[in-house]
C-alpha atoms as a PDB file:
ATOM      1  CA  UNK A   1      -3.995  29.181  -7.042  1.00  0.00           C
ATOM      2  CA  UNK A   2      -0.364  29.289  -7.249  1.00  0.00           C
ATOM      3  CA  UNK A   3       2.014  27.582  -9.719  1.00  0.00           C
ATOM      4  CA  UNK A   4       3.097  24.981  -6.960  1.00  0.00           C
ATOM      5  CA  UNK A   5      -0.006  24.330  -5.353  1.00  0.00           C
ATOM      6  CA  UNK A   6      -1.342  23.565  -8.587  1.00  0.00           C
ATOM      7  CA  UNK A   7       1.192  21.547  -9.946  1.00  0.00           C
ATOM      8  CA  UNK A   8       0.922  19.342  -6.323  1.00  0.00           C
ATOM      9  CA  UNK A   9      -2.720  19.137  -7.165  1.00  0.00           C
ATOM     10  CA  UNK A  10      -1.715  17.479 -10.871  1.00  0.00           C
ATOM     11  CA  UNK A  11       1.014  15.210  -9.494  1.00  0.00           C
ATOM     12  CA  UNK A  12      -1.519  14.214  -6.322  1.00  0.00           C
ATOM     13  CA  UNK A  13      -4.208  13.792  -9.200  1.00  0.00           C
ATOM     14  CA  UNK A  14      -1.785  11.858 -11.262  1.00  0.00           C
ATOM     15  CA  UNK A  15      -0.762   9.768  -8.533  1.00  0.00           C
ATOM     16  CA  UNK A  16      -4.422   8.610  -7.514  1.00  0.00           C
ATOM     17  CA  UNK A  17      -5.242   7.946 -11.438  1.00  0.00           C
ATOM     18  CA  UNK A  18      -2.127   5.731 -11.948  1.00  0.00           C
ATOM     19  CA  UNK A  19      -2.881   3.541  -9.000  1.00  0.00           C
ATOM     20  CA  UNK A  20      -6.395   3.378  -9.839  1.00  0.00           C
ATOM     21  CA  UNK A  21      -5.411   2.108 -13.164  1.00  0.00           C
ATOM     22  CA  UNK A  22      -2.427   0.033 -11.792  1.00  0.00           C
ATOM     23  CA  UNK A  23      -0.195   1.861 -13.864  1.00  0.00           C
ATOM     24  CA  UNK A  24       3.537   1.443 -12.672  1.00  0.00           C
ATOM     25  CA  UNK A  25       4.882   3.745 -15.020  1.00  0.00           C
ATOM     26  CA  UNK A  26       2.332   6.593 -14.636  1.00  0.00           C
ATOM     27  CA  UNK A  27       3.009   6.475 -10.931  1.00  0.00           C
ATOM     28  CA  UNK A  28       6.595   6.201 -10.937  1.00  0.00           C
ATOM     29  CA  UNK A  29       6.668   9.709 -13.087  1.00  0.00           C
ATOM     30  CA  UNK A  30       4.766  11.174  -9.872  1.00  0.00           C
ATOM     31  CA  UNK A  31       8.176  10.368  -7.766  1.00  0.00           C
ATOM     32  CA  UNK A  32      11.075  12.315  -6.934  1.00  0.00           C
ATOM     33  CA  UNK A  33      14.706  11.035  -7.332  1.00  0.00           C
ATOM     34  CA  UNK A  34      14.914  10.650  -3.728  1.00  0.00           C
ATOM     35  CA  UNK A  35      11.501   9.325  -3.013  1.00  0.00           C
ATOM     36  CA  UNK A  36      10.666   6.941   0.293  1.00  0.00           C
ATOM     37  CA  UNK A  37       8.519   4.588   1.180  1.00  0.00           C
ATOM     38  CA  UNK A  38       7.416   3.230   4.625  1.00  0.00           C
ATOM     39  CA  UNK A  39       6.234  -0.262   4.152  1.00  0.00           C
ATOM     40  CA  UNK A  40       2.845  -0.776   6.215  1.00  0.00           C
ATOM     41  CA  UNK A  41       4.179  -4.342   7.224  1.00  0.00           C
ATOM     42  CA  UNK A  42       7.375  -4.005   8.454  1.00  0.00           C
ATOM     43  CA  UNK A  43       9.891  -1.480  10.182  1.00  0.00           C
ATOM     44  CA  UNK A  44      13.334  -3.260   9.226  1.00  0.00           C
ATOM     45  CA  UNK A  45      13.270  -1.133   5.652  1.00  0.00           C
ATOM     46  CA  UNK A  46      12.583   1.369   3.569  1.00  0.00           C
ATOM     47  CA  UNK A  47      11.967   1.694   0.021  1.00  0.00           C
ATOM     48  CA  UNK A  48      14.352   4.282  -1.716  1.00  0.00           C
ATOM     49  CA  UNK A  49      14.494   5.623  -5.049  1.00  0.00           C
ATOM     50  CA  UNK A  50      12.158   5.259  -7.583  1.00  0.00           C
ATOM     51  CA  UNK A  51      13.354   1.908  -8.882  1.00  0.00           C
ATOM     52  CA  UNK A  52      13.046   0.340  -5.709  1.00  0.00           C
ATOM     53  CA  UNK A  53      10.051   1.938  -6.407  1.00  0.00           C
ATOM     54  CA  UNK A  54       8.981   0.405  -9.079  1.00  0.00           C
ATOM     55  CA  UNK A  55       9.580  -3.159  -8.237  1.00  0.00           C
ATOM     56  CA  UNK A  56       6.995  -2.372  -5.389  1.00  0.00           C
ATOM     57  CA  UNK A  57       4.500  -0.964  -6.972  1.00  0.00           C
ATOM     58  CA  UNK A  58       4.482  -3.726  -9.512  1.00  0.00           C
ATOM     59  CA  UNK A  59       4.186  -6.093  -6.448  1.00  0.00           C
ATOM     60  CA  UNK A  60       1.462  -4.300  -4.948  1.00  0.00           C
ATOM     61  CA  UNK A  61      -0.677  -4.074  -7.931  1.00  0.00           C
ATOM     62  CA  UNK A  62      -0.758  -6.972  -8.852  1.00  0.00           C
ATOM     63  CA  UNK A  63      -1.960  -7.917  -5.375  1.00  0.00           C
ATOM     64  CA  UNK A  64      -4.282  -4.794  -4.637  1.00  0.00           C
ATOM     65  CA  UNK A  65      -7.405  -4.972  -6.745  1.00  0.00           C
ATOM     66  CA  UNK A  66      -9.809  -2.867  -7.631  1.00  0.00           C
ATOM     67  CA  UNK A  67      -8.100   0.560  -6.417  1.00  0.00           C
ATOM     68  CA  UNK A  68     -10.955   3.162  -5.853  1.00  0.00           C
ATOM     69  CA  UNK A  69      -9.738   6.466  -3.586  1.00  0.00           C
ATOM     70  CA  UNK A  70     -12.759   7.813  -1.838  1.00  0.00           C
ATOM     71  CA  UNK A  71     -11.281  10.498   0.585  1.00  0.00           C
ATOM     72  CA  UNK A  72      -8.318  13.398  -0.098  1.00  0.00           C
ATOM     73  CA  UNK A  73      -7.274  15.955   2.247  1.00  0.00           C
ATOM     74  CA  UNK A  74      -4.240  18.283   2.542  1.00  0.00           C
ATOM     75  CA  UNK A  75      -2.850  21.119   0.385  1.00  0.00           C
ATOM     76  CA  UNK A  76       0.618  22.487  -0.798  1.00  0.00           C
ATOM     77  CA  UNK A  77       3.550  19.685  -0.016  1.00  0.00           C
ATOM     78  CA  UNK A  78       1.393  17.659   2.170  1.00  0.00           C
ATOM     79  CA  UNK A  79      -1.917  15.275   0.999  1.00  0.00           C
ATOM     80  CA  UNK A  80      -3.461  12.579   2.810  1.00  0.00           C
ATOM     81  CA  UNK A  81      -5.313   9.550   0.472  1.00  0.00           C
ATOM     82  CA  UNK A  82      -7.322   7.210   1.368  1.00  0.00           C
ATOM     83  CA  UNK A  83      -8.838   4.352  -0.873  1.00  0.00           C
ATOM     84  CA  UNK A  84     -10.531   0.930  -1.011  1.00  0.00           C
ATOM     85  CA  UNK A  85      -9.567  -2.575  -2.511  1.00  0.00           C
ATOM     86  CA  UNK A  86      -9.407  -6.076  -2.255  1.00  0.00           C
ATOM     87  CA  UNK A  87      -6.484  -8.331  -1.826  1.00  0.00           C
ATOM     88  CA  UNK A  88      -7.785 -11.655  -3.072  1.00  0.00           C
ATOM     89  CA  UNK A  89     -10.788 -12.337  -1.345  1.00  0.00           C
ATOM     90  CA  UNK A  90     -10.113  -9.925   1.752  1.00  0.00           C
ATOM     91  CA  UNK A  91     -11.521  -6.113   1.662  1.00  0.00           C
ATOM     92  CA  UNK A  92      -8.612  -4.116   1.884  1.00  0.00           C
ATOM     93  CA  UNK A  93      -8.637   0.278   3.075  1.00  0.00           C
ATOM     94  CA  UNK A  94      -4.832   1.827   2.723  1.00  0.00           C
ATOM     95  CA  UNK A  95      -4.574   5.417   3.729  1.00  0.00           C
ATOM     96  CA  UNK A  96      -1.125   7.473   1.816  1.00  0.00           C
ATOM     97  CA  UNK A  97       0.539   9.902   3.131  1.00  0.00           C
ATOM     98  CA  UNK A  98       2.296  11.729   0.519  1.00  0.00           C
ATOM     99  CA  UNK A  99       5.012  14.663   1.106  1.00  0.00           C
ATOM    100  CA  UNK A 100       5.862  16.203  -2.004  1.00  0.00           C
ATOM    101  CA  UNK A 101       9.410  18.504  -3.079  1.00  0.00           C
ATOM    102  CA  UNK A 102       9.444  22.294  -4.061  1.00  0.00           C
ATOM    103  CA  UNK A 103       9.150  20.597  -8.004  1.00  0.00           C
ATOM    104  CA  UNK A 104       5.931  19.022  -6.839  1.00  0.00           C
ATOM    105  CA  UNK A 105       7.107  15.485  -6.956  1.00  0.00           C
ATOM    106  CA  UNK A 106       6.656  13.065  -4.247  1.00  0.00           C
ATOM    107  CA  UNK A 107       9.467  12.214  -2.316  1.00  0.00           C
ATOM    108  CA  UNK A 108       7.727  10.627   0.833  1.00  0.00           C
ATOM    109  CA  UNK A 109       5.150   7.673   1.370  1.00  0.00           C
ATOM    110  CA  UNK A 110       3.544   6.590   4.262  1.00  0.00           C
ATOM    111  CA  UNK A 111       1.095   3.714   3.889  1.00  0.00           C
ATOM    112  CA  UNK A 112      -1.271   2.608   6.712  1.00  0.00           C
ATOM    113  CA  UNK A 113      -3.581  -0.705   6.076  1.00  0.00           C
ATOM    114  CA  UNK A 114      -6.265  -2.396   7.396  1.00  0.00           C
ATOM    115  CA  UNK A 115      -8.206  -4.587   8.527  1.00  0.00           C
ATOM    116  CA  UNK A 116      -5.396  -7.331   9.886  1.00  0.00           C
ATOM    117  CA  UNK A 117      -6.225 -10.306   7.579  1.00  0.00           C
ATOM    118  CA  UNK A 118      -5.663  -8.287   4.544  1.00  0.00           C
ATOM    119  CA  UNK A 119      -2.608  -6.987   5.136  1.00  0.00           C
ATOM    120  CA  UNK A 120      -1.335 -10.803   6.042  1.00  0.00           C
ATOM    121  CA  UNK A 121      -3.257 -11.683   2.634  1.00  0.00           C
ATOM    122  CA  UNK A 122      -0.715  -8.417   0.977  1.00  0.00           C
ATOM    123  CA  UNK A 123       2.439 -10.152   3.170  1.00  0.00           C
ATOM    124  CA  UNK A 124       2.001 -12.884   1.239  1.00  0.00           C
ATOM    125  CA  UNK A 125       1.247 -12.103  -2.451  1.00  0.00           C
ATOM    126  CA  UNK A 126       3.429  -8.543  -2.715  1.00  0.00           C
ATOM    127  CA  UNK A 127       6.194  -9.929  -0.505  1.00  0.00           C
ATOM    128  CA  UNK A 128       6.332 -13.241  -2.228  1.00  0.00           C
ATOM    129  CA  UNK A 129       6.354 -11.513  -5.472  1.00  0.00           C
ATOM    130  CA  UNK A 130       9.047  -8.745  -4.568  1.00  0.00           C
ATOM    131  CA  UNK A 131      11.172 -11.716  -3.876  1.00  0.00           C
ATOM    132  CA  UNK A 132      10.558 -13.296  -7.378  1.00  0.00           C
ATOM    133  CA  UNK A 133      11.259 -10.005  -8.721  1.00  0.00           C
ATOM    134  CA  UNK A 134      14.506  -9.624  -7.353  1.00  0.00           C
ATOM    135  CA  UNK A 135      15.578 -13.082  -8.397  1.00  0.00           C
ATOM    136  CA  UNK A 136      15.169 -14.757  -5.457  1.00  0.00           C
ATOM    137  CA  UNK A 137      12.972 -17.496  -5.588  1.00  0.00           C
ATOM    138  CA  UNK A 138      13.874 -19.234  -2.547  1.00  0.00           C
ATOM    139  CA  UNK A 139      12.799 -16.200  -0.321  1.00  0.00           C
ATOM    140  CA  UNK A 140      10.049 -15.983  -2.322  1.00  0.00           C
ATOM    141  CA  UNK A 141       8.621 -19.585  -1.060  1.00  0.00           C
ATOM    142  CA  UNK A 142       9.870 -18.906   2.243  1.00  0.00           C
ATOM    143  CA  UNK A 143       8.079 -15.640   2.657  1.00  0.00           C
ATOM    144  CA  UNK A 144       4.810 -17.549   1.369  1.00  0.00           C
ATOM    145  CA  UNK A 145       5.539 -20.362   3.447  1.00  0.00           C
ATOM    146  CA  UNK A 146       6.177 -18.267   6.752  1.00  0.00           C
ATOM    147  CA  UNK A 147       3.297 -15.846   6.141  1.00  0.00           C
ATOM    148  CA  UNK A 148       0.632 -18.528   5.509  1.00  0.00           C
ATOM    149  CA  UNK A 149       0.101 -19.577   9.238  1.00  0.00           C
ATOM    150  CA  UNK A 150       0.090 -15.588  10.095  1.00  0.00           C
ATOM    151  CA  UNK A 151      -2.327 -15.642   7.602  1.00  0.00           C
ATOM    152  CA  UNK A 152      -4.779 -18.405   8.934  1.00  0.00           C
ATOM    153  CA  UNK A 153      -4.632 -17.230  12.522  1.00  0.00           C
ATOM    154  CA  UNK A 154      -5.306 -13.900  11.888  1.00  0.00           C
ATOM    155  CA  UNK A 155      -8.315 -14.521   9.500  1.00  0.00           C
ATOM    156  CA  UNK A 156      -9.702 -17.254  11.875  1.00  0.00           C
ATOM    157  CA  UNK A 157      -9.235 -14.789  14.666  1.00  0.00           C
ATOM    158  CA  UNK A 158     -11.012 -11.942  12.697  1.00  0.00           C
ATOM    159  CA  UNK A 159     -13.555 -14.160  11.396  1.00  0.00           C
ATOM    160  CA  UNK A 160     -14.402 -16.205  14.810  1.00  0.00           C
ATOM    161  CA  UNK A 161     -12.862 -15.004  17.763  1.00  0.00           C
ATOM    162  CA  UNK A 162     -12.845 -10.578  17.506  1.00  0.00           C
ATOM    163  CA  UNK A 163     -16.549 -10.987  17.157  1.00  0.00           C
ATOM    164  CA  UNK A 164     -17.534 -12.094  20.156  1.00  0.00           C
ATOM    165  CA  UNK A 165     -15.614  -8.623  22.015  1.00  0.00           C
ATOM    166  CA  UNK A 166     -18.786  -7.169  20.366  1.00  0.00           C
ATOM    167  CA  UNK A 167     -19.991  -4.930  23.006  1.00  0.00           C
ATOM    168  CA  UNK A 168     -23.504  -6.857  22.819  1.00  0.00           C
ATOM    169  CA  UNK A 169     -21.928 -10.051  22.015  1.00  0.00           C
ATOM    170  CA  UNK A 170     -23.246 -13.625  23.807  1.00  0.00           C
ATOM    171  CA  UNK A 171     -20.880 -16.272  25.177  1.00  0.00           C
ATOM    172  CA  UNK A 172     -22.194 -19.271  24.414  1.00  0.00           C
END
């Protein structure tokens, strides 16, 4: 194995241990100087840099419990990850897609959630608490105040209306 591919094996190895542990610090020392991160719940920004960072992934967390990665593909600069959790009371899957540099650091994320109700559940508790982070605790009740309705519909809708598309499903 070469020198690289084995180093992107270590910082891919590190990466998945840190976040398993919830270890901020660990994970940020997997990151390159000009890392980013594609939010799974929104398109109007990126993450840059690894103290944006770090402000994140002390958001998410503290909302994603119980981290345990159960699938890893991909070799050399490119890895996929894929893991279980809960946020709060709702089961919560997250696949990574992580693009490392030539120094085996990670300078791209990718994060794709599911199912719908937990990443409403994750709009509310990381997005809420990214706000508080940053000072602003008006946001902060706003974006837990705006995302709570999302919330309800989409959980009610998961939990009473999706099941009866069931292919065998009854109308009643």
């Amino acid at each position: 194995m070469s020198e690289t591919l084995h180093s992107a094996a270590a910082t891919v190895a590190s990466w998945r241990a840190a976040a398993e542990r919830g270890d901020v610090g660990a994970a940020v020392a997997c990151l390159s100087r000009d890392v980013v991160l594609s939010s799974p719940l929104t398109e109007q920004f990126r993450f840059e840099g690894p103290d944006q960072l770090r402000d994140f992934l002390t958001s998410a967390f503290a909302a994603v419990e119980g981290i345990r990665f159960h699938t890893q593909t991909g070799e050399g600069g490119a890895y996929g990850l894929f893991y279980r959790a809960r946020v709060g009371s709702q089961p919560f899957e997250e696949a990574q897609l992580l693009r490392l540099d030539d120094e085996a650091h990670i300078r791209e994320i990718t994060l794709f959630g599911r199912p719908m109700p937990a990443l409403t559940a994750l709009m509310i508790s990381a997005g809420s608490e990214l706000a508080r982070r940053q000072g602003r605790r008006g946001l902060a009740a706003l974006m837990r105040a705006s995302a709570a309705p999302v919330h309800a519909m989409v959980t009610f809708g998961d939990r009473r209306v999706v099941p009866l598309t069931r292919p065998a499903a009854q109308w009643t």
